[in-house]
N, C-alpha and C. Protein backbone atom coordinates (compact mmCIF):
# COMPACT_ATOMS: atom_id res chain seq x y z
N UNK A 1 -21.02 18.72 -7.90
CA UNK A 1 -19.63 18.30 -7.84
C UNK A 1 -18.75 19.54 -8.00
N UNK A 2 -17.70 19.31 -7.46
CA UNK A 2 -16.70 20.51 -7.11
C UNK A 2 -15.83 20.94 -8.56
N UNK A 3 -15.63 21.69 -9.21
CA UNK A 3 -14.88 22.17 -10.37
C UNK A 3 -13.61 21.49 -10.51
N UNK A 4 -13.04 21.28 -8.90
CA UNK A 4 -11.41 20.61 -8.91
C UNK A 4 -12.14 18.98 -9.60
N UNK A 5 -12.48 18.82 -8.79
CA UNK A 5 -13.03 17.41 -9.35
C UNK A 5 -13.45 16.97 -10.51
N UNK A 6 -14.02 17.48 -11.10
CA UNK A 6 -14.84 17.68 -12.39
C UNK A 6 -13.30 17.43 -13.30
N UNK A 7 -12.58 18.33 -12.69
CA UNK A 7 -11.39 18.76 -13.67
C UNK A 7 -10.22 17.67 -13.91
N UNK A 8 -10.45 17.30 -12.57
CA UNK A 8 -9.31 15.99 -12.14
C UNK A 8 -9.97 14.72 -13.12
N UNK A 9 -11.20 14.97 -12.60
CA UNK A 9 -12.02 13.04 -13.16
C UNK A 9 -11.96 13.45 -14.72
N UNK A 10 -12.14 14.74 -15.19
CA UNK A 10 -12.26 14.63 -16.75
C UNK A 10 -10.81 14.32 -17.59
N UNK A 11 -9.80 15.45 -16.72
CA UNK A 11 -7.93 15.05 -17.15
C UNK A 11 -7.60 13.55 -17.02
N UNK A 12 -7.93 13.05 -15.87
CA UNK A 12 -7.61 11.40 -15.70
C UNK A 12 -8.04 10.63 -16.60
N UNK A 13 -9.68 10.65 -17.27
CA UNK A 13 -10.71 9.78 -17.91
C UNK A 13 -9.96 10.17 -19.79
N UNK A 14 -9.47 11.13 -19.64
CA UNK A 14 -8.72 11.45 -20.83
C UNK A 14 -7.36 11.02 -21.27
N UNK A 15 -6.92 10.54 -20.04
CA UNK A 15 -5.53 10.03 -19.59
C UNK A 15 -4.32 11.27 -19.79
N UNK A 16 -4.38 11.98 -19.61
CA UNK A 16 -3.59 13.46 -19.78
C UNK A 16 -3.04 13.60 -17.90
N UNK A 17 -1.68 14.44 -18.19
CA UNK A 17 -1.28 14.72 -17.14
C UNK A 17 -1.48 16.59 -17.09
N UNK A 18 -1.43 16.59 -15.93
CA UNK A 18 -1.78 18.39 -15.78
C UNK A 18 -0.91 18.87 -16.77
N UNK A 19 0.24 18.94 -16.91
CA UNK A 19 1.19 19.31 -17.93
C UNK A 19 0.32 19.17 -19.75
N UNK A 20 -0.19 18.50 -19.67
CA UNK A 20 -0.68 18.24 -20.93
C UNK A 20 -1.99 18.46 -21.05
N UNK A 21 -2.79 19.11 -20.12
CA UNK A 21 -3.71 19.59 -19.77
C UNK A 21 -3.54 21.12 -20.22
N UNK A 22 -2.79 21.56 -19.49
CA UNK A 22 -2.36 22.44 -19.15
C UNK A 22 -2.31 23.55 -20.74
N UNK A 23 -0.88 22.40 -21.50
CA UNK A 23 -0.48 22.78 -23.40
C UNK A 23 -1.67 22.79 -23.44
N UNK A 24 -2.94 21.89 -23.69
CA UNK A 24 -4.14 21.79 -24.62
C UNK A 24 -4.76 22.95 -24.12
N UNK A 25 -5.26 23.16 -23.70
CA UNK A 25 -6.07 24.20 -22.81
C UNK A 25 -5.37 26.24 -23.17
N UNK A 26 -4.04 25.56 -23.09
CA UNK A 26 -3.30 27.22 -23.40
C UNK A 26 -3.27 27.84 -21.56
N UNK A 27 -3.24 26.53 -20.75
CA UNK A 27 -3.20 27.74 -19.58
C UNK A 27 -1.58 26.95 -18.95
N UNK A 28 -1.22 28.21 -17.55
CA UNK A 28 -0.22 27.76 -17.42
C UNK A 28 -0.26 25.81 -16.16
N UNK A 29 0.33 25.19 -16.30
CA UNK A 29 0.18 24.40 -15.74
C UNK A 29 -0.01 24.22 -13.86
N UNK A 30 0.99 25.05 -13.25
CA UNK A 30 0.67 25.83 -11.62
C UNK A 30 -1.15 26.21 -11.92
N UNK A 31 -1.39 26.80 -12.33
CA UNK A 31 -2.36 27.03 -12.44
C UNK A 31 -3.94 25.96 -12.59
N UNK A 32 -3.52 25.12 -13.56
CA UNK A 32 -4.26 23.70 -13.47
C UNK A 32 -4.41 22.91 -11.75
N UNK A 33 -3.07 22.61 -11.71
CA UNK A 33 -2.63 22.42 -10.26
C UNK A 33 -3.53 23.29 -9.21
N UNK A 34 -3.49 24.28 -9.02
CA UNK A 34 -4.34 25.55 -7.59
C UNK A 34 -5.85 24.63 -8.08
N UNK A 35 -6.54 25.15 -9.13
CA UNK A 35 -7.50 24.68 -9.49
C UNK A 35 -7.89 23.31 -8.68
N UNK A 36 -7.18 22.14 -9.17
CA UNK A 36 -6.95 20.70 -8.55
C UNK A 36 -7.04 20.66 -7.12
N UNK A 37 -6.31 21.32 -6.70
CA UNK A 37 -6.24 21.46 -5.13
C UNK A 37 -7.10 22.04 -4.63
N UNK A 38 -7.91 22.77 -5.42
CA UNK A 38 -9.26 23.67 -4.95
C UNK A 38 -8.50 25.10 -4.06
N UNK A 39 -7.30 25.08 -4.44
CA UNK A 39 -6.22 26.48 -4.07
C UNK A 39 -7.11 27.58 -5.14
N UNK A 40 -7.85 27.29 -5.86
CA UNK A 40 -8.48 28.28 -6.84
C UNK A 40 -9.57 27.74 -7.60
N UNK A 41 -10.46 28.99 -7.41
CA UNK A 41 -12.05 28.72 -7.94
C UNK A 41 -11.78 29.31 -9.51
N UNK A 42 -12.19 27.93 -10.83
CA UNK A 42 -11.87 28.80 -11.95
C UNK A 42 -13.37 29.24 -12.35
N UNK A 43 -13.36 30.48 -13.25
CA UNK A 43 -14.53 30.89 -13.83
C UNK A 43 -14.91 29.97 -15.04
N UNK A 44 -16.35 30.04 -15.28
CA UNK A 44 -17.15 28.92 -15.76
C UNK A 44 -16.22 28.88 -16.93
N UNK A 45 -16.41 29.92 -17.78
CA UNK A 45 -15.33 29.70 -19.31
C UNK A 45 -13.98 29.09 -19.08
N UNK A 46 -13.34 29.47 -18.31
CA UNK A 46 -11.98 28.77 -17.53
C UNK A 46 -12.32 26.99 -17.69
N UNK A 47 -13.42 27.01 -16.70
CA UNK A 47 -13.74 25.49 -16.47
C UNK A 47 -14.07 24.74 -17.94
N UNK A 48 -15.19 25.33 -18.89
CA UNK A 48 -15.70 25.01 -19.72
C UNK A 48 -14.04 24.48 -20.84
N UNK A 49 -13.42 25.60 -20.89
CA UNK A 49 -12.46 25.23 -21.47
C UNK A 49 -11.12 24.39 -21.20
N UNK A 50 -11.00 24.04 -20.05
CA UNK A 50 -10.32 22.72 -19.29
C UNK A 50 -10.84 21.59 -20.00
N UNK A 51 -12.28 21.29 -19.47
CA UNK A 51 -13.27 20.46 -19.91
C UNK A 51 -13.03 19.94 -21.13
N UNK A 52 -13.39 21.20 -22.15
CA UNK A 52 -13.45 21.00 -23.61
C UNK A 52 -11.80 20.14 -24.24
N UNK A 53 -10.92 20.53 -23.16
CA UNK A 53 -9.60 20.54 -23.68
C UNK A 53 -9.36 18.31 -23.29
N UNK A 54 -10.09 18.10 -22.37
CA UNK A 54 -10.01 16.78 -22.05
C UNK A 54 -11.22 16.21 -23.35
N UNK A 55 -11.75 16.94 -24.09
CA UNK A 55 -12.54 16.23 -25.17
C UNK A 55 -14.32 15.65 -23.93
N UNK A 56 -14.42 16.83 -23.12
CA UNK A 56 -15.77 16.97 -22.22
C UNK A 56 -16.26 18.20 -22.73
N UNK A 57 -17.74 18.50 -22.38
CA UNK A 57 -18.61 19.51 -22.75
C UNK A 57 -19.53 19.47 -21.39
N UNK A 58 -19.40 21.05 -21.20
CA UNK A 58 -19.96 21.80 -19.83
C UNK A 58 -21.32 21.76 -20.41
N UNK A 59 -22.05 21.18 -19.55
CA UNK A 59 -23.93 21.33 -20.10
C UNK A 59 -24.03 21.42 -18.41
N UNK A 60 -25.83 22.20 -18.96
CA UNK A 60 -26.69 23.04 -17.88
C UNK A 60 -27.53 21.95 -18.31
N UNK A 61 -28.22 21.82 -16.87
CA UNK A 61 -29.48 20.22 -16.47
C UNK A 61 -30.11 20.80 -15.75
N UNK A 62 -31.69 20.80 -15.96
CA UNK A 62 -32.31 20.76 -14.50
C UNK A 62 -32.07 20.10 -13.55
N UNK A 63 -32.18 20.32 -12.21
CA UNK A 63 -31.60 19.66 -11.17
C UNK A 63 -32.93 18.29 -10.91
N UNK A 64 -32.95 17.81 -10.86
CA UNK A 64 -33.72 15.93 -10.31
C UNK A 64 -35.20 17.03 -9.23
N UNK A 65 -36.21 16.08 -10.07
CA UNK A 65 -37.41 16.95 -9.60
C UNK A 65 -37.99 18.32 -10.18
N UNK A 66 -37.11 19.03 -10.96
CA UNK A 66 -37.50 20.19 -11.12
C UNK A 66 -37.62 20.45 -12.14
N UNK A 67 -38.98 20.72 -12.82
CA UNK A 67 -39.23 21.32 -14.59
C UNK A 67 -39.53 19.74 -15.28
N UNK A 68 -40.20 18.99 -14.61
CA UNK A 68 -40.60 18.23 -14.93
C UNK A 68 -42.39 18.45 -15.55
N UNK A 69 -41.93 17.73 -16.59
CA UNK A 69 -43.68 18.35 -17.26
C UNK A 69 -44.80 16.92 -16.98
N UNK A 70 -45.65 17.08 -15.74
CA UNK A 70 -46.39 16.43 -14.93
C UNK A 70 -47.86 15.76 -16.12
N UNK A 71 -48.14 16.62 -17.14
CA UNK A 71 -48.87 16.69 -17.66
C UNK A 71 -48.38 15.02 -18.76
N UNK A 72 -47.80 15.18 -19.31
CA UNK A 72 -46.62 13.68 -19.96
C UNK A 72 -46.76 12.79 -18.85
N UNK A 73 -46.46 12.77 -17.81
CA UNK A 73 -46.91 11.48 -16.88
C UNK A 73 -48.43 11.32 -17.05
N UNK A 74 -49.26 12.41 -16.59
CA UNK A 74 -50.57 12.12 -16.54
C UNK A 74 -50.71 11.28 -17.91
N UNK A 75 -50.49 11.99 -18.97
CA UNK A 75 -51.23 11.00 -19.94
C UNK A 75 -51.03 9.65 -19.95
N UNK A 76 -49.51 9.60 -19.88
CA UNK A 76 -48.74 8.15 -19.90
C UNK A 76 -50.05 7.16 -18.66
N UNK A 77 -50.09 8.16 -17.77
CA UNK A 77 -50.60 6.61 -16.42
C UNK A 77 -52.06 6.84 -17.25
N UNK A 78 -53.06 7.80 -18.00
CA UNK A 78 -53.97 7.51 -18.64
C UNK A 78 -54.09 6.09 -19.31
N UNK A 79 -52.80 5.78 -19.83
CA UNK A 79 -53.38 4.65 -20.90
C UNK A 79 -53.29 3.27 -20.17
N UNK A 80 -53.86 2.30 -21.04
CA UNK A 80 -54.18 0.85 -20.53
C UNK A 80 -52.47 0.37 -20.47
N UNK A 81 -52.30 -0.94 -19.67
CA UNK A 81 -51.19 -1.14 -19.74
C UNK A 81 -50.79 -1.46 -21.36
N UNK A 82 -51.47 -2.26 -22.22
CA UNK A 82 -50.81 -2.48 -23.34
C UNK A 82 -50.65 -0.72 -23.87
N UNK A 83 -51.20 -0.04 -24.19
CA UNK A 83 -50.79 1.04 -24.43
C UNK A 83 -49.36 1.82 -24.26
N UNK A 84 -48.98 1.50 -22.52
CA UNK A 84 -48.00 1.75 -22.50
C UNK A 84 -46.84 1.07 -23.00
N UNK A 85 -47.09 -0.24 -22.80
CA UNK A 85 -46.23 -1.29 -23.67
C UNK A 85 -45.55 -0.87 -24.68
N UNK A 86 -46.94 -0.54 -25.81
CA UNK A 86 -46.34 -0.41 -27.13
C UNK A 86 -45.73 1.34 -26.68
N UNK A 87 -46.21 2.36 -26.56
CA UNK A 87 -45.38 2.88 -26.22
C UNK A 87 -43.94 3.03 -25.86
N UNK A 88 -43.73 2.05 -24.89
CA UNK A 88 -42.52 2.53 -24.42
C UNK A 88 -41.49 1.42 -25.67
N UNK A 89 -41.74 0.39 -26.32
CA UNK A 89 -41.20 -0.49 -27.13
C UNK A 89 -41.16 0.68 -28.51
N UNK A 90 -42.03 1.77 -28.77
CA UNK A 90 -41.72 2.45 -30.06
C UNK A 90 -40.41 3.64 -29.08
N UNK A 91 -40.57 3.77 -28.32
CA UNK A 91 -39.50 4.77 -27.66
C UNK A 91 -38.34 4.39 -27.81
N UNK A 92 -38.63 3.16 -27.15
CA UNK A 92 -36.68 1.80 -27.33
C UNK A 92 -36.42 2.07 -28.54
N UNK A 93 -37.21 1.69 -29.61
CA UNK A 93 -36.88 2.06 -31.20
C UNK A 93 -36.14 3.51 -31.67
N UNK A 94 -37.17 4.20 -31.19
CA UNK A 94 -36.61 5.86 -30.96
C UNK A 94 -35.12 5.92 -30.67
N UNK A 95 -34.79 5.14 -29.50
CA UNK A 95 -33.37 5.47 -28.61
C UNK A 95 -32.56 4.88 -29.95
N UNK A 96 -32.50 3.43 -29.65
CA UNK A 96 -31.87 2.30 -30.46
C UNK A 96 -31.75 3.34 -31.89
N UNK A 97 -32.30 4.24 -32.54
CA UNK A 97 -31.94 4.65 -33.93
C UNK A 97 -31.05 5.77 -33.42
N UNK A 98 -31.35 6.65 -32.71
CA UNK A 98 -30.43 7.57 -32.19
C UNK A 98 -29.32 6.99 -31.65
N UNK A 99 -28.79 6.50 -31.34
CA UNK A 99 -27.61 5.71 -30.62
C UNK A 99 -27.10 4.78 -32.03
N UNK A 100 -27.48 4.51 -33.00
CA UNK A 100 -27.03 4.18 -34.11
C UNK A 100 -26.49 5.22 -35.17
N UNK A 101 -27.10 6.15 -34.91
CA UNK A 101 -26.70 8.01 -36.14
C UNK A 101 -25.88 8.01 -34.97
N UNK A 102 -25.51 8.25 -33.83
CA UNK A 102 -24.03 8.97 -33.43
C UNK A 102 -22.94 8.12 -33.32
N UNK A 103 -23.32 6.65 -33.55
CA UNK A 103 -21.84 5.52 -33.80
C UNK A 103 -21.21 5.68 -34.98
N UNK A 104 -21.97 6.33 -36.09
CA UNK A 104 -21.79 6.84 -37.48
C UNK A 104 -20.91 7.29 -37.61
């Protein structure tokens, strides 16, 4: 996805207008604007700190397919289906407690 975009969907989802984008951030507002319009490519810290300023955080992902550890599937299709069952029902547990510590 394009940086203007990123920047637009994160200012909107925050409900902020470029102007108020703009104050939070410390940059000048024309400037938010070029960005938006894709009139200007900002540098990652630039971006990161737009981002941060709508209450978003710039994270690095492997891209879909890649750095996937093949060896964790193998075992997984190793086991019997109940195996995986209970497996994947202690995982839900796993999630379900994590998703309870960050509502905290």
């Amino acid at each position: 996805m394009a940086a203007s975009h990123l920047i637009r969907y994160a200012r909107r989802s925050a409900g902020l207008s470029q102007r108020e984008l703009a104050e939070r951030s410390g940059m000048p507002q024309p400037a938010v604007a070029r960005i938006e319009a894709r009139r200007a490519t900002p540098r990652v810290d630039t971006l990161a700190r737009l981002l941060r300023a709508c209450g978003v955080q710039l994270d690095l992902a492997p891209l879909a397919g890649e750095g996937i550890d093949r060896t964790a599937i193998r075992q997984l299709l190793a086991l019997s289906p109940a195996e995986r069952l209970r497996h994947a029902v202690e995982e839900a547990r796993n999630l379900a407690r994590i998703r309870v510590r960050r509502r905290r």
